[in-house]
Protein backbone atom coordinates (compact mmCIF):
# COMPACT_ATOMS: atom_id res chain seq x y z
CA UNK A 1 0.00 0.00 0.00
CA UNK A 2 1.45 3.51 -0.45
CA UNK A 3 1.77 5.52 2.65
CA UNK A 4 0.50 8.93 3.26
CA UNK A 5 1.86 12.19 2.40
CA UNK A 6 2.83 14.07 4.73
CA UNK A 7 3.73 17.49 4.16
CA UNK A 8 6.85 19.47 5.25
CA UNK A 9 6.58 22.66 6.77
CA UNK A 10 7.89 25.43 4.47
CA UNK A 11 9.41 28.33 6.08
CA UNK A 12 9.46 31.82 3.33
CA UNK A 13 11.77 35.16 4.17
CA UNK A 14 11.11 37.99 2.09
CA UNK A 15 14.26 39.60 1.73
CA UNK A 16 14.23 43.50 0.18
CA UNK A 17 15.13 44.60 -3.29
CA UNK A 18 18.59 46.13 -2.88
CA UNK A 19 18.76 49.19 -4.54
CA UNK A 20 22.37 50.94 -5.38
CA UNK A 21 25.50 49.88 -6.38
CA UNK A 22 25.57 46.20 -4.78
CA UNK A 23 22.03 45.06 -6.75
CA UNK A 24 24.38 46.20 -10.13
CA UNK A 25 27.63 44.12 -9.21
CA UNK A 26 26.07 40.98 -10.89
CA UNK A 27 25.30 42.75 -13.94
CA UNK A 28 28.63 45.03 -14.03
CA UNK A 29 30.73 41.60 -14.05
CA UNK A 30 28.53 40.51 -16.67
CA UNK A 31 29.06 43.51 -18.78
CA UNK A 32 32.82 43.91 -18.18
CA UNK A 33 33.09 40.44 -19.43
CA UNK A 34 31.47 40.85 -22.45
CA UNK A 35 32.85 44.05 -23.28
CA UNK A 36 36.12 42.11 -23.02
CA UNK A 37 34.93 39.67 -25.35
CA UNK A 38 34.42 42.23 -27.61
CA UNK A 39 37.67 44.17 -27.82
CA UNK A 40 39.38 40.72 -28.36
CA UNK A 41 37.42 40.31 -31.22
CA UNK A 42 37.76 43.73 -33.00
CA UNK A 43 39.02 46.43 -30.45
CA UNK A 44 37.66 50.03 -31.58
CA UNK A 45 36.45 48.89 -34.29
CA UNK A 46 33.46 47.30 -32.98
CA UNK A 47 31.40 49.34 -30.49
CA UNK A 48 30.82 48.44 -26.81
CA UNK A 49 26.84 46.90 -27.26
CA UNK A 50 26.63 47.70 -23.43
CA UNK A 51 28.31 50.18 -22.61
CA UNK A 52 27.00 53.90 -21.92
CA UNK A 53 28.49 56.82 -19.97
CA UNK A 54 27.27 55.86 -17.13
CA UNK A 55 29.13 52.82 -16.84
CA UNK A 56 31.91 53.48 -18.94
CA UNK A 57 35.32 52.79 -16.01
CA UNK A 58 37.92 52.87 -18.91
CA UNK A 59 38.00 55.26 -21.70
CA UNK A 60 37.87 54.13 -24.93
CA UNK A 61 40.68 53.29 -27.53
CA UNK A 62 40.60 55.88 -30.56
CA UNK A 63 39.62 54.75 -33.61
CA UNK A 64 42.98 56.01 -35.10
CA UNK A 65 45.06 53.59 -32.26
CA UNK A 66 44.77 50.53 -34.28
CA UNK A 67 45.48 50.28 -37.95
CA UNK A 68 43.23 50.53 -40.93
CA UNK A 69 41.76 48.08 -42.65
CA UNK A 70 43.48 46.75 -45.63
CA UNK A 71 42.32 44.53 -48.23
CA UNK A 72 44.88 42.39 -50.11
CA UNK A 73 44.20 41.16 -53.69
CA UNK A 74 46.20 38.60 -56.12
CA UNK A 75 45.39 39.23 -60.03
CA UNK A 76 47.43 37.50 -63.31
CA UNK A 77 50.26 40.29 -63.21
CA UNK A 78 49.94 41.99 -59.94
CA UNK A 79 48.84 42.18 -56.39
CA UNK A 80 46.51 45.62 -55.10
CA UNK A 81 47.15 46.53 -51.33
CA UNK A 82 43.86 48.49 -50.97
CA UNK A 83 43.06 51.07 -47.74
CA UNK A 84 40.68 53.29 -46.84
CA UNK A 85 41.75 55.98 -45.17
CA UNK A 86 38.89 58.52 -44.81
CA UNK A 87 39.25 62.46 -43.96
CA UNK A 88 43.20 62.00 -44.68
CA UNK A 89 45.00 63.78 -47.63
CA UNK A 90 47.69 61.77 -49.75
CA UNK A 91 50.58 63.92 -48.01
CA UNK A 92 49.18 62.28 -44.29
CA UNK A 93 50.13 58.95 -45.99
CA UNK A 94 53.68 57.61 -46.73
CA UNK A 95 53.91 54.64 -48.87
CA UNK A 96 58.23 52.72 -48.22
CA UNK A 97 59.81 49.76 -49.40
CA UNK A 98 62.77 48.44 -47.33
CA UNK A 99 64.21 44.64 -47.09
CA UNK A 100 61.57 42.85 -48.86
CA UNK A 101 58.91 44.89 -46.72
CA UNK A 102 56.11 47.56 -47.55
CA UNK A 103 55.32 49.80 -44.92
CA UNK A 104 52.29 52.02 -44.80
CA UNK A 105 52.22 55.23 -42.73
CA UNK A 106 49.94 57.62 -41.82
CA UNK A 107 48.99 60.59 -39.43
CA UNK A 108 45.84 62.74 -39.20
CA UNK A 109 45.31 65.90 -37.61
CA UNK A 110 42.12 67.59 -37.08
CA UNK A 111 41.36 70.63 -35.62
CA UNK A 112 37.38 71.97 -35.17
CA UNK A 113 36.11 75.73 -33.87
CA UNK A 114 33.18 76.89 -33.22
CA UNK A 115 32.38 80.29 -31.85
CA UNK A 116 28.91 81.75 -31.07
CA UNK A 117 27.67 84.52 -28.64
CA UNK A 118 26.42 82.05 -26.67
CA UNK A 119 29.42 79.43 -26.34
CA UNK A 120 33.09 78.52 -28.27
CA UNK A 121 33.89 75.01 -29.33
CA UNK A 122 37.52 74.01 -30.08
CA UNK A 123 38.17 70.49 -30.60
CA UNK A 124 41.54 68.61 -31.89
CA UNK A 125 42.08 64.86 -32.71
CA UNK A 126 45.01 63.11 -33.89
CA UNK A 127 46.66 60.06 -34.12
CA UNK A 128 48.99 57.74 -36.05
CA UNK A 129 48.85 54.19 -37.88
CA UNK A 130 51.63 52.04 -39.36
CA UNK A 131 51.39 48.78 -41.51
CA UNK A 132 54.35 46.17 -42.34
CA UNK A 133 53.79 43.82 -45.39
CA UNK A 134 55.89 41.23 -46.30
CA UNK A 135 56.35 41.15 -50.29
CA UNK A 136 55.64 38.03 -51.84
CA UNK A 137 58.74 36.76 -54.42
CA UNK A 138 58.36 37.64 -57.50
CA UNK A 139 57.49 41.16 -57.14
CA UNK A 140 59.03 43.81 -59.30
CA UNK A 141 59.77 46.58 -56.53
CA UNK A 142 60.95 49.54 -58.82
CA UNK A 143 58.06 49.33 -60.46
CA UNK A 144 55.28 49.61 -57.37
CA UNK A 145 53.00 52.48 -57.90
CA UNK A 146 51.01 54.21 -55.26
CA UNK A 147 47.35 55.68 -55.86
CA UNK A 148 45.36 58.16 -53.46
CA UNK A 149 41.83 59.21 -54.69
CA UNK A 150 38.57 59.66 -52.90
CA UNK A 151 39.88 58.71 -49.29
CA UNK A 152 41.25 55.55 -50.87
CA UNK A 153 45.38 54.27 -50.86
CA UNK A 154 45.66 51.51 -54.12
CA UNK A 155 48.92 50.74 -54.17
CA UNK A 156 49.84 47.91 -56.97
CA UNK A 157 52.95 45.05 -56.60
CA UNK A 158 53.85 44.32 -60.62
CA UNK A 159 54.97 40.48 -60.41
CA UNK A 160 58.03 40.50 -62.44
CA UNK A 161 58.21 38.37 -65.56
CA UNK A 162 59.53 35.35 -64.16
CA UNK A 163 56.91 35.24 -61.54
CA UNK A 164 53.99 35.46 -64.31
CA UNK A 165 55.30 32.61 -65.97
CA UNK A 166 55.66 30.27 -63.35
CA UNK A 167 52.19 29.85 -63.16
CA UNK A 168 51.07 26.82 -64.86
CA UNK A 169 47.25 25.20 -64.98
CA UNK A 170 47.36 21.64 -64.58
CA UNK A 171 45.10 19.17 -66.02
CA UNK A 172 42.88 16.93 -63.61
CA UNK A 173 42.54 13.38 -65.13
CA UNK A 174 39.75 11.20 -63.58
CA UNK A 175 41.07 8.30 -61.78
C-alpha cells in the first residue's frame, strides 16, 4: 500500500530589493566580461553593445590607435594593397619599401572651432597608424606604384616576368 503524504513545513523570508551599487555588481561583471569579449574580437572597431556613460570605467581606444583596414588582392600580373583611409590627404600617408617589406604610414590631424555669442567650441584629434607587409617573391619593386583618390590608398605590386610565368594550370585526369 502507499503511505501517506505528509507534508513538510515550508518556512518563506522575504528579503528586500537592494537598490544601489551592490544590486548592479552581478550585472557590471557581466558587462565587463562581455565588453572584453568584444575588444578581443575587433578592439575600436566594434562598439561596446553595453556600454554607456554611465558605466563606462575605462576610456575608450581611438579609432585612429589601431590600424586601418586593408584589403589584399592577387590578379594574373599583380597584387593591389587596398586602404581606406577617410578624412586623410595623400601627403598624411607615406607609402616605403625596405628589405623585402612595404610599410604604410599615416597621421591625421584635425582641428574643429566653433564660436557663437552664446558658447566657443575648439576640438583637436590626432593620431597615427603604421602597416608592415611582407612582399611576396616575385614582385618587381621599382616598379610599385602608389594611388590616393577619394579617401582611398591603391597601391599595386607588378609580379616581375619570371613570376607570371611560373604559373602553370594543370590538367585533372579522372582516376
Amino acid at each position: 500500500m502507499a503511505e501517506k503524504a505528509t507534508k513538510l513545513p515550508v518556512k518563506t523570508e522575504e528579503k528586500a530589493v537592494k537598490h544601489g551599487a551592490e544590486s548592479w555588481l552581478p550585472f557590471e561583471s557581466l558587462r565587463s566580461e562581455i565588453d572584453r569579449l568584444f575588444d578581443e574580437f575587433t578592439p575600436s572597431l566594434w562598439r561596446r553593445p553595453f556600454g554607456s556613460a554611465l558605466m563606462q570605467r575605462m576610456p575608450r581606444i581611438s579609432e585612429w590607435a589601431m590600424a586601418p583596414a586593408v584589403d589584399v588582392a592577387e590578379t594574373e600580373k599583380s597584387y593591389e594593397i587596398t586602404a581606406e583611409l577617410p578624412g586623410m590627404e595623400e601627403t598624411d600617408i607615406e607609402v616605403k619599401i625596405s628589405n623585402g617589406s612595404l610599410t604604410i604610414k599615416g597621421e591625421k590631424q584635425e582641428s574643429k572651432e566653433e564660436k557663437s555669442k552664446e558658447y566657443f567650441v575648439s576640438e583637436r584629434r590626432y593620431g597615427s597608424f603604421q602597416r608592415t607587409f611582407q612582399m611576396p617573391e616575385g614582385v618587381d619593386a621599382d616598379k610599385v606604384e602608389a594611388a590616393f583618390a577619394k579617401g582611398v590608398l591603391t597601391i599595386t605590386l607588378p609580379k616581375t616576368e619570371e613570376a607570371q610565368k611560373k604559373e602553370r594550370k594543370v590538367a585533372v585526369k579522372a582516376a
